[in-house]
Protein backbone atom coordinates (compact mmCIF):
# COMPACT_ATOMS: atom_id res chain seq x y z
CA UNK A 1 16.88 -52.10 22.62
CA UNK A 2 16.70 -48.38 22.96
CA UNK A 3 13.94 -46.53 21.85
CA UNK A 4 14.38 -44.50 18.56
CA UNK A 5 12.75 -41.29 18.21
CA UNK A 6 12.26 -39.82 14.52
CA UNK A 7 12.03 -36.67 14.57
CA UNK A 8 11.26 -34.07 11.54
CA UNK A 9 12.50 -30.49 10.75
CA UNK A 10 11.42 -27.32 12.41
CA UNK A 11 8.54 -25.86 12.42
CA UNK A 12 7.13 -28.19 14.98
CA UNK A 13 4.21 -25.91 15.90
CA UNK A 14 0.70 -26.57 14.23
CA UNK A 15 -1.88 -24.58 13.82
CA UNK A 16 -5.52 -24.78 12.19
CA UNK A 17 -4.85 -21.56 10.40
CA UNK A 18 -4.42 -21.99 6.84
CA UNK A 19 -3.69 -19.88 3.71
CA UNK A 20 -7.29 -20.57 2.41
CA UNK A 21 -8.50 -19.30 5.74
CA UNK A 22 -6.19 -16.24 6.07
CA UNK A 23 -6.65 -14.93 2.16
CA UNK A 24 -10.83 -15.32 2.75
CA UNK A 25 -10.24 -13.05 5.57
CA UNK A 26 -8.25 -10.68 4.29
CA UNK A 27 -10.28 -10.74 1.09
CA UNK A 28 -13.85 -10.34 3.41
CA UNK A 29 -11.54 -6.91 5.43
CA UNK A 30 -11.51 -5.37 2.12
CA UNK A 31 -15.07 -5.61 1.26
CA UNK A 32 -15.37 -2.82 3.02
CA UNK A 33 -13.11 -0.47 1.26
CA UNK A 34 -14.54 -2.17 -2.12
CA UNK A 35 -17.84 -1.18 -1.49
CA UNK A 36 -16.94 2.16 -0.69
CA UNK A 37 -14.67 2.49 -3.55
CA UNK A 38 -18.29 1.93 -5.78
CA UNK A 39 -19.79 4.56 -4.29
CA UNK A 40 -17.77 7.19 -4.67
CA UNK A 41 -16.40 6.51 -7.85
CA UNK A 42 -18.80 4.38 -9.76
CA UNK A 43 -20.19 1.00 -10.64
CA UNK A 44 -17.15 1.14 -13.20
CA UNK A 45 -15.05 0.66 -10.22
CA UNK A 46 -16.59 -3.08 -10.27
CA UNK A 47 -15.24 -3.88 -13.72
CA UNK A 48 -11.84 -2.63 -13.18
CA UNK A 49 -11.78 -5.05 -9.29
CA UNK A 50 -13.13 -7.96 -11.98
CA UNK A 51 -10.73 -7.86 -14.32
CA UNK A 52 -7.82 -7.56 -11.81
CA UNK A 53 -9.23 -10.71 -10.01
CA UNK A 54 -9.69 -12.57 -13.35
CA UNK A 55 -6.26 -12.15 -14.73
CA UNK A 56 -4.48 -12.92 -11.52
CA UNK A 57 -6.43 -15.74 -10.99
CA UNK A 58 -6.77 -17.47 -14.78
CA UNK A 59 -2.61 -16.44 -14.72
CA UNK A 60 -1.60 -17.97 -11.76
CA UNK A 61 -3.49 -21.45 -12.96
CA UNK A 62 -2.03 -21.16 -16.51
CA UNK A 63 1.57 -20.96 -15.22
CA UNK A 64 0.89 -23.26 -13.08
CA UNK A 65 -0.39 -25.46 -15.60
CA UNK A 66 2.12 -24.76 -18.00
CA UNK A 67 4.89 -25.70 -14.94
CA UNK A 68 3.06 -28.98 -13.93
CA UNK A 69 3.14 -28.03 -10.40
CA UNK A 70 -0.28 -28.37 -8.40
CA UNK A 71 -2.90 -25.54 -9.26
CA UNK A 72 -3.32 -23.99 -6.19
CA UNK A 73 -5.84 -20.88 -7.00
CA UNK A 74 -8.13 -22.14 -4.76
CA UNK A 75 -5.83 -20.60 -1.74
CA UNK A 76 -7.28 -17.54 -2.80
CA UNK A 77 -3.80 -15.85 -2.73
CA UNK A 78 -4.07 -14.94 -6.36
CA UNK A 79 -7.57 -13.43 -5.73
CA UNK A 80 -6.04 -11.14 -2.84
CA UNK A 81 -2.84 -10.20 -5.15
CA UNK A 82 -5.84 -9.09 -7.81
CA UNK A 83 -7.77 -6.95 -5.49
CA UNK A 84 -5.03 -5.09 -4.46
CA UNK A 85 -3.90 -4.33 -7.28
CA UNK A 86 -6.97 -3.15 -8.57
CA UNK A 87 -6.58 -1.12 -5.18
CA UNK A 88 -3.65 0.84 -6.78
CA UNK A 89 -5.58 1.96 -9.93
CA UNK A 90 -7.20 4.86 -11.04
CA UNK A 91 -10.88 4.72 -11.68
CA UNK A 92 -10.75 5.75 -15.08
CA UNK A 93 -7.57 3.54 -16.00
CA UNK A 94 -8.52 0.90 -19.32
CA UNK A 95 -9.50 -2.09 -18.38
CA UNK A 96 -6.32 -3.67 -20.18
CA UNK A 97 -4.41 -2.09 -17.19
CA UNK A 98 -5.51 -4.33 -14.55
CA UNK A 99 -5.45 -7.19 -16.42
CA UNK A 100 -1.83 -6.58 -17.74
CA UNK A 101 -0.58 -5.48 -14.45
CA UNK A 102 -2.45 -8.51 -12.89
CA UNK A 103 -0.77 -10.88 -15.14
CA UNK A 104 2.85 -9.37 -14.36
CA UNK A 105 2.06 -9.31 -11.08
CA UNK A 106 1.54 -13.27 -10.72
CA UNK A 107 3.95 -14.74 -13.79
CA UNK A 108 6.69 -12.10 -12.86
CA UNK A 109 6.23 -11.34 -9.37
CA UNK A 110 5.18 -14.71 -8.08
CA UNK A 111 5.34 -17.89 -9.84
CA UNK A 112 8.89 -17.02 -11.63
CA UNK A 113 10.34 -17.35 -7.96
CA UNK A 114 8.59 -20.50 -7.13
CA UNK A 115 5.24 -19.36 -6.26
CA UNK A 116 3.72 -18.54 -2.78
CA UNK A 117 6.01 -18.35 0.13
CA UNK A 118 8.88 -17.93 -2.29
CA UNK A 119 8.45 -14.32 -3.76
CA UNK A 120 10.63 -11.47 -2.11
CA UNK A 121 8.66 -8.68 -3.30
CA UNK A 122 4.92 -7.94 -2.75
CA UNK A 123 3.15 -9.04 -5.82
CA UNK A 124 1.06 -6.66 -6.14
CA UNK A 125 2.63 -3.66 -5.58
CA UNK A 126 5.32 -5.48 -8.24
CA UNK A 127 2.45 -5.19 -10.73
CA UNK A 128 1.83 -1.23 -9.86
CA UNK A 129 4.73 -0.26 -10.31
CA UNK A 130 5.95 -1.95 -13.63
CA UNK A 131 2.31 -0.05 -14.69
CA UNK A 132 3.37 2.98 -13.35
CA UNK A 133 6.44 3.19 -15.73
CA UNK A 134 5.58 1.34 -18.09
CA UNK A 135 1.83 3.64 -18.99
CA UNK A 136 2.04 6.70 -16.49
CA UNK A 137 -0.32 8.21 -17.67
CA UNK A 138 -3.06 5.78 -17.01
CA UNK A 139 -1.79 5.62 -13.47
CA UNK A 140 -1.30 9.43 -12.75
CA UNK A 141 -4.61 10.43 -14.18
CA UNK A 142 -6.93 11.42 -11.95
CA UNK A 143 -8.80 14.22 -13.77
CA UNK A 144 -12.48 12.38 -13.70
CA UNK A 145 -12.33 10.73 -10.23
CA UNK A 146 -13.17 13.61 -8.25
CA UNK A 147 -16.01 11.91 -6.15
CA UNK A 148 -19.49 13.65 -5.13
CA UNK A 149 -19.10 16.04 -2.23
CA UNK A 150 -14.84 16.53 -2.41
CA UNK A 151 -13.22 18.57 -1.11
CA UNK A 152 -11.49 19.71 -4.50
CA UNK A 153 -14.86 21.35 -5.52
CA UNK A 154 -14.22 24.11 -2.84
CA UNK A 155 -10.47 24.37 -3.98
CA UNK A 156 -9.33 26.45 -7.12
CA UNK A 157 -6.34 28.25 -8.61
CA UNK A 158 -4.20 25.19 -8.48
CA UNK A 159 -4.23 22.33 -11.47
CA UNK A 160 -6.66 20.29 -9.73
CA UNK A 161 -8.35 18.62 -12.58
CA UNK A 162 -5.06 16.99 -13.88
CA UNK A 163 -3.72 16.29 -10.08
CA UNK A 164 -6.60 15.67 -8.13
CA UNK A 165 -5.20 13.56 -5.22
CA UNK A 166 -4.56 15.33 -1.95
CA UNK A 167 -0.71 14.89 -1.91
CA UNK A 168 -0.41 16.26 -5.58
CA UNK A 169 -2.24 19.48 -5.08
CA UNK A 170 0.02 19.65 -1.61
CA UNK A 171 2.96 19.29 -3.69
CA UNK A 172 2.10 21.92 -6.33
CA UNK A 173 0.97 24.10 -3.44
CA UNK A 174 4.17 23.72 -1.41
CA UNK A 175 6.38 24.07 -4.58
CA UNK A 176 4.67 27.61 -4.56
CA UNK A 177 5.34 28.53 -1.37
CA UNK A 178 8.72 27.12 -1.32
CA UNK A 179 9.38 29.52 -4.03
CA UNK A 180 7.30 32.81 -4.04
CA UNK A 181 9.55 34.83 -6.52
CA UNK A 182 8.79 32.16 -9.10
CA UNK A 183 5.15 32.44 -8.19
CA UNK A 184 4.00 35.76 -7.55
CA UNK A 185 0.52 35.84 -8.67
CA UNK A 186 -0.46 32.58 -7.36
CA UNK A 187 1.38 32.53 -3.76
CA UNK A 188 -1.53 34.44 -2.34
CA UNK A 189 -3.88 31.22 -4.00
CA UNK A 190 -1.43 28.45 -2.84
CA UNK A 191 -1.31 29.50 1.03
CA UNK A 192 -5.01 29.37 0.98
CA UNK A 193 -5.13 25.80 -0.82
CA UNK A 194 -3.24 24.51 1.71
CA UNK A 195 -5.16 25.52 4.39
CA UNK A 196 -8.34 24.09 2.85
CA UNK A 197 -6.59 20.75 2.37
CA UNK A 198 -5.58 21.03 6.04
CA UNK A 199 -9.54 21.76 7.33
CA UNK A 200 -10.97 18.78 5.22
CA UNK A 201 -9.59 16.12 7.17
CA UNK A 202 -12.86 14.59 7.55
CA UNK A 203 -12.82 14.35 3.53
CA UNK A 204 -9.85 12.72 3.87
CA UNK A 205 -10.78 10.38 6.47
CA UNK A 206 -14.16 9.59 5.40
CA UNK A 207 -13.07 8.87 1.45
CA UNK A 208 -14.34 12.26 -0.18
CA UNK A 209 -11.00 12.93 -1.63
CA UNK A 210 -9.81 11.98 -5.66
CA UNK A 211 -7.10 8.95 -5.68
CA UNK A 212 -6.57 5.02 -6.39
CA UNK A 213 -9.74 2.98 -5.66
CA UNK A 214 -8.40 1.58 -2.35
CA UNK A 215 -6.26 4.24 -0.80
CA UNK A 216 -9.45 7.01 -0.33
CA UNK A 217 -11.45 6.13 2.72
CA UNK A 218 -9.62 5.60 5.91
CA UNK A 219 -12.07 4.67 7.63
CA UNK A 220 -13.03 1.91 5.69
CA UNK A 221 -9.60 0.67 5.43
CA UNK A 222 -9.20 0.60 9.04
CA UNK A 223 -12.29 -0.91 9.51
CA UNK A 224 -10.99 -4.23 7.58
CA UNK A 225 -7.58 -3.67 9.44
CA UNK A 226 -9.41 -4.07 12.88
CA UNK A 227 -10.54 -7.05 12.12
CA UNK A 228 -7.30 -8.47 10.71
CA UNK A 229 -5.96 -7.16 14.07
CA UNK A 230 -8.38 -8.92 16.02
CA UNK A 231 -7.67 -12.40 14.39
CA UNK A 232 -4.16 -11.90 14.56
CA UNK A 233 -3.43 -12.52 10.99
CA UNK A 234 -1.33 -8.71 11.03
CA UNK A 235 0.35 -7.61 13.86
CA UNK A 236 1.13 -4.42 15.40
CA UNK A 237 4.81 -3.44 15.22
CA UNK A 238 4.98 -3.20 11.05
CA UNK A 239 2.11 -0.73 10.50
CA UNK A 240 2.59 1.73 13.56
CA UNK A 241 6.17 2.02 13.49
CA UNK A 242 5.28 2.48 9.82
CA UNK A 243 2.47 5.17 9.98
CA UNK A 244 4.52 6.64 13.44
CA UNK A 245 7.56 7.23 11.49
CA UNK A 246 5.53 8.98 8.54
CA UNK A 247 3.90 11.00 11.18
CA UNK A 248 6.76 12.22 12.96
CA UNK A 249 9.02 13.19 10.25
CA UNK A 250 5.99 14.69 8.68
CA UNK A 251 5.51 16.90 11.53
CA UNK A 252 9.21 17.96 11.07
CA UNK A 253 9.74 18.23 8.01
CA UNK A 254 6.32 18.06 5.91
CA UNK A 255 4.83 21.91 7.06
CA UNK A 256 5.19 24.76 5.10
CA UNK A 257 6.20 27.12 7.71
CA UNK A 258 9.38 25.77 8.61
CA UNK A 259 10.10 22.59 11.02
CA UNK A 260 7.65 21.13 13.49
CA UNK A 261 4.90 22.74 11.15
CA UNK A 262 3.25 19.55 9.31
CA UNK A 263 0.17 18.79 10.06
CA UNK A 264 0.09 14.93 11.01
CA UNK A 265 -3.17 13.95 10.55
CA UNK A 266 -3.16 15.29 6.95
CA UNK A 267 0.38 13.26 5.87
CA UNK A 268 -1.68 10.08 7.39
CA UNK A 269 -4.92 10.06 6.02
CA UNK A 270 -3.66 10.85 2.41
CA UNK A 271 -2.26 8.59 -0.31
CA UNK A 272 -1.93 5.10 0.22
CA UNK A 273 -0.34 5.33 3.59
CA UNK A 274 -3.43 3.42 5.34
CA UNK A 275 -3.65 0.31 2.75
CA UNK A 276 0.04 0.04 2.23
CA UNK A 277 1.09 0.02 6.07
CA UNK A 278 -2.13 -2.68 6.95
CA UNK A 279 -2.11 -4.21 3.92
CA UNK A 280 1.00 -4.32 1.88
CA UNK A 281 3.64 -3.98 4.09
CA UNK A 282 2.27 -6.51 6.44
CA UNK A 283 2.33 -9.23 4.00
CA UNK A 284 3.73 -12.30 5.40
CA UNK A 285 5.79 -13.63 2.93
CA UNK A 286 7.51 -9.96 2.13
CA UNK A 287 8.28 -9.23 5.42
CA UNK A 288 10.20 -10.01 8.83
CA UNK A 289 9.64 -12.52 10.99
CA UNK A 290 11.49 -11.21 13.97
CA UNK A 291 10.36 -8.54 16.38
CA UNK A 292 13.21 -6.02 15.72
CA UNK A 293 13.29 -6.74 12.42
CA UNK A 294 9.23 -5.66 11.65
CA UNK A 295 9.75 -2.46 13.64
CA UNK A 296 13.30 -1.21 11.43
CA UNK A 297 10.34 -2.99 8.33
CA UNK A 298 8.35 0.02 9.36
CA UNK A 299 10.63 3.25 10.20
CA UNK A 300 12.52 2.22 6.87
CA UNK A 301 8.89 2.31 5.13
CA UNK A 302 7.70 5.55 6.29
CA UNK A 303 11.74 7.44 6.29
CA UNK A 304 11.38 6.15 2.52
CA UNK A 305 7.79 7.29 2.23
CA UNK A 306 8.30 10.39 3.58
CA UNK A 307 11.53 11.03 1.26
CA UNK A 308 9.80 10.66 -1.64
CA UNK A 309 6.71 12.03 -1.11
CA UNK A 310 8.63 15.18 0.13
CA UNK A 311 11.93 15.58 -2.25
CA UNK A 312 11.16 12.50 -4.67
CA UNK A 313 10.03 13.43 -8.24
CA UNK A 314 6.00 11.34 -7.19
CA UNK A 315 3.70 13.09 -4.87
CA UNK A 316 3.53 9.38 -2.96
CA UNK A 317 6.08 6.88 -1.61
CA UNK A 318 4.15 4.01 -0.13
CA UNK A 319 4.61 1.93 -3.14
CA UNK A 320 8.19 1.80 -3.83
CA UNK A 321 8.91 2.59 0.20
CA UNK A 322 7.40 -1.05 0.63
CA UNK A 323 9.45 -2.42 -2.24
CA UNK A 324 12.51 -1.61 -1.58
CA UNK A 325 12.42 -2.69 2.08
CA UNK A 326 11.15 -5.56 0.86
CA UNK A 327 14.87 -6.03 -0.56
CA UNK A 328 16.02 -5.81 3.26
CA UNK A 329 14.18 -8.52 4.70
CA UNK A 330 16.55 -11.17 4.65
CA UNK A 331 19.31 -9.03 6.12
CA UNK A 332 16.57 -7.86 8.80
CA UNK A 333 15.85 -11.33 9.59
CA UNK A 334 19.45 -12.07 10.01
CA UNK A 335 20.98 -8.94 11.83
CA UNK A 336 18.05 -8.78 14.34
CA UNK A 337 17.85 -12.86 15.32
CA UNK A 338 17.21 -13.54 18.53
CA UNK A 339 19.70 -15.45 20.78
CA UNK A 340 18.91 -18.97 20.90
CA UNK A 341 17.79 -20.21 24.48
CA UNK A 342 20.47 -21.19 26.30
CA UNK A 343 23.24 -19.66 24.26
CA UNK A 344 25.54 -17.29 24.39
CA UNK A 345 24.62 -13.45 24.25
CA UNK A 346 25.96 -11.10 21.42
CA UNK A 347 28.48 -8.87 22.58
């Protein structure tokens, strides 16, 4: 009698890796940018992370719960989707925001679609947005999260106090310049903003700089990035070809002295470019699997950044940029398979 093989479907690889493992470390590669976050803005800061965490995290069980499926919080999943969102909030936002957005965030943007693996849009950033229209202006305010030491304290004649994030003063500033018969008396004030925004890159980089809890130190961010890099749990192609794209059509198009005149560095370090393109973007439910398909995941990220951040009606695009591509995916996946070994090539 011949011998009978049983074998089951694909994947066939193992690994030790699992989603316990993965969400502790990306969890531990934003302690970093949490810590900071406390300094410069506050033990407040703490409260607002809390809540987040607790709502995502008591949600995620209750649906669960409510579902009979298995509880799975312990993955620490719902934990990671509660930091980050926590990332994408003011310091001075009520502490019913995070916990509402938190609890969209996992009922809507989550567990409605089957729970982990099964959501085509990044949780999170799900949650931001439906805060963003839903209470603007909790989200936009920024007027008492000017850290110690910012740069805005050496920067007047613009609304900073009700804009104080480095792209919304740019915006204001270019509007000005853009249009100098609308703005005689403060074209002379605008020029000169622009160049201070342009010599405190070190602000910038370093986390001196008004903004979301997450987004303001670079440094820090890339910090927990470098170590996500060096376990392999994010690749390359997704957040370069992301923050490349925003950098190059930033340099053409983002000056205000005509093409070629943006200054790179500036476009980069601002907003939430850093956490979205390491952190959001990269998620590996939301986005490719396939090696074409991650880098077209980043150019379309950082054309649609760029766009709005540039012509759109919000000073930053990272957010929505990551959620509409998000939409793409499964055409991404399909348009840029790979030829199966052995078969024949495309034409």
């Amino acid at each position: 009698m011949d011998d009978q093989f049983y074998v089951s479907s694909s994947p066939h690889i193992s690994d030790r890796e699992s989603v316990t493992k993965i969400m502790t470390a990306v969890a531990l590669s934003l302690l970093p940018a949490s810590l900071g976050a406390i300094y410069f803005f506050g033990l407040r800061t703490l409260w607002i992370m809390l809540v987040s965490i607790a709502a995502a995290v008591l949600t995620e069980a209750v649906v669960q719960k409510a579902m009979k499926k298995p509880i799975t919080i312990s993955d620490g999943s719902a934990l990671v989707t509660g930091l980050l969102l926590a990332f994408n909030m003011s310091a001075q936002v009520p502490l019913w925001i995070p916990a509402v957005g938190a609890v969209f965030a996992i009922a809507v943007g989550k567990q409605v679609f089957g729970g982990l693996g099964f959501n085509p849009m990044n949780p999170a950033l799900l949650g931001r947005a439906f805060l963003l229209a839903s209470w603007p202006s909790h989200m936009l305010s920024f007027d008492r999260c000017i850290p110690r030491g910012s740069l805005y304290q050496s920067v007047s004649g613009i609304d900073v106090m009700t804009s104080a994030t480095p792209l919304n003063v740019f915006k204001q500033a270019r509007e000005i310049l853009a249009h100098p018969e609308l703005y005689p008396d403060s074209f002379a004030q605008a020029d000169k903003t622009i160049h201070k925004l342009y010599d405190s890159i070190d602000s910038l980089f370093i986390g001196r700089i008004g903004g979301c809890l997450g987004e303001t130190s670079a440094l820090l961010l890339l910090i927990g990035a470098a170590f996500l890099l060096y376990k392999r749990y994010i690749g390359w192609k997704i957040p370069f070809s992301y923050i490349g794209t925003v950098a190059l059509l930033s340099w053409i198009f983002g000056g205000t002295d005509g093409l070629f005149s943006g200054n790179v560095l500036f476009h980069i370090f601002s907003g939430g470019l850093i956490l979205g393109a390491f952190y959001m973007a990269t998620d590996m439910v939301t986005s490719p699997v396939t090696y074409r398909g991650r880098i077209l995941f980043g150019v379309g990220c950082g054309a649609i950044t760029v766009l709005i951040r540039l012509v759109g009606g919000y000073p930053e695009g990272v957010s929505y940029s990551i959620l509409l591509m998000n939409l793409l995916v499964p055409l991404l996946d399909r348009y840029t398979r790979p030829t199966v070994f052995g078969g024949a090539k495309k034409s």
